[in-house]
C-alpha atoms as a PDB file:
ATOM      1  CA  UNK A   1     -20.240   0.924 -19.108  1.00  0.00           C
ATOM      2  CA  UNK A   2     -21.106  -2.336 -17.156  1.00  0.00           C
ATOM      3  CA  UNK A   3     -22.673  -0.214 -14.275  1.00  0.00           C
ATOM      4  CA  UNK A   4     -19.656  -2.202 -12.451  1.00  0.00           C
ATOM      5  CA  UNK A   5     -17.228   0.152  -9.773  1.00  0.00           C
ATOM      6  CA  UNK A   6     -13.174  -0.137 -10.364  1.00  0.00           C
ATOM      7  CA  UNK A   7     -12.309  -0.853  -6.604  1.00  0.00           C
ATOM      8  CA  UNK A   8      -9.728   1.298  -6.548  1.00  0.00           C
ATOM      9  CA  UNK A   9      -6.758  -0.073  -4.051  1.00  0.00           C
ATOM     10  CA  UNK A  10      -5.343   2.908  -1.715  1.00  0.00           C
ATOM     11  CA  UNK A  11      -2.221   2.590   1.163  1.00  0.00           C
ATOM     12  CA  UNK A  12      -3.692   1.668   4.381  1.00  0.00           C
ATOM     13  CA  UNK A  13      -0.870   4.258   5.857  1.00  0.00           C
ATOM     14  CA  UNK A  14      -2.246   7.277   4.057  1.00  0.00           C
ATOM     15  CA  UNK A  15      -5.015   6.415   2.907  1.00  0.00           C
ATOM     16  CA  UNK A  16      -4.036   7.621  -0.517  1.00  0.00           C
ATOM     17  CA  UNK A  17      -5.161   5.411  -3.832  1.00  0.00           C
ATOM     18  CA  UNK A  18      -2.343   4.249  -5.771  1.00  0.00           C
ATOM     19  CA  UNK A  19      -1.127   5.817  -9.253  1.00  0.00           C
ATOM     20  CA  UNK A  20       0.741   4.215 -11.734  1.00  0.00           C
ATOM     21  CA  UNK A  21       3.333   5.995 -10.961  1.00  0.00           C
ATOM     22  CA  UNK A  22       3.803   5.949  -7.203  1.00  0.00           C
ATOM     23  CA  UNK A  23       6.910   3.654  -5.858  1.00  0.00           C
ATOM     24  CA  UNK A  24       5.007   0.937  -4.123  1.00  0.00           C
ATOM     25  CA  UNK A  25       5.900  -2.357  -1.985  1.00  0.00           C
ATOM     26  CA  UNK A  26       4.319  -5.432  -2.016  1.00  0.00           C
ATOM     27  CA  UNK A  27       4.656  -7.795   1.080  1.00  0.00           C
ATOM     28  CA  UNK A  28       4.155 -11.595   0.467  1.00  0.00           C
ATOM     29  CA  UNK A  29       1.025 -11.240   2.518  1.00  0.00           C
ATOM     30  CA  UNK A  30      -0.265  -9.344  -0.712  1.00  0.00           C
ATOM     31  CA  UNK A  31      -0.214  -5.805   1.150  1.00  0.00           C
ATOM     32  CA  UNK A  32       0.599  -3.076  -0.692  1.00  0.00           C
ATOM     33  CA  UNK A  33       2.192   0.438   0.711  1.00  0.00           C
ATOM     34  CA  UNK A  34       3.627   3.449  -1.114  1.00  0.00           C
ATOM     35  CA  UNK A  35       7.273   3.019  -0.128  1.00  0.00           C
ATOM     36  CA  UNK A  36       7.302   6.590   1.121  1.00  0.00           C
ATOM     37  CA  UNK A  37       5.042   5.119   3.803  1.00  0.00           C
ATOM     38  CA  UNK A  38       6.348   1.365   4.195  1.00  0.00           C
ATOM     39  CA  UNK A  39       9.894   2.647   4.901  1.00  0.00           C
ATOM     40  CA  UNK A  40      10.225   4.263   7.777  1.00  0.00           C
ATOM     41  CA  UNK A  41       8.259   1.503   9.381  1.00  0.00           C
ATOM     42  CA  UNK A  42      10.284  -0.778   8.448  1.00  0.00           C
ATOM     43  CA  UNK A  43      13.458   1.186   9.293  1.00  0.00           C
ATOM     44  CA  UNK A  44      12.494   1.983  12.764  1.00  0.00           C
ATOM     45  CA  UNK A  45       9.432  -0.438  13.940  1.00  0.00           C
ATOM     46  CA  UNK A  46       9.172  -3.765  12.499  1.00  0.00           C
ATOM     47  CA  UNK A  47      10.011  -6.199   9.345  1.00  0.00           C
ATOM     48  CA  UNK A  48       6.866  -7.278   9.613  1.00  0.00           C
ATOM     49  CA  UNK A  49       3.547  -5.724   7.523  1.00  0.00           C
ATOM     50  CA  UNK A  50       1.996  -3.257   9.597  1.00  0.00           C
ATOM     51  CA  UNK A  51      -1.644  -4.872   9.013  1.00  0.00           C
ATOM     52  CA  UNK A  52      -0.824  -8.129  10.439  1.00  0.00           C
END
């Protein structure tokens, strides 16, 4: 081992880190949300990424 952490990316909704096998979106501001999360949001609130 390097003694180097894996920064491991989570969904600033839930707070959950990401699997490999979790449905995700990317927004082109590089943000990344499980769609379970992104889509209401973006159903009812806004088009726009929730961390802007």
């Amino acid at each position: 081992m390097s003694g180097e952490e894996e920064e491991e990316e989570e969904c600033s909704i839930c707070m959950d880190v990401f699997e490999d096998v979790d449905d995700v979106r990317v927004f082109p501001c590089g943000h990344i949300f499980h769609q379970a999360c992104i889509d209401p949001w973006l159903l009812f609130q806004s088009t726009t990424c929730p961390d802007w």
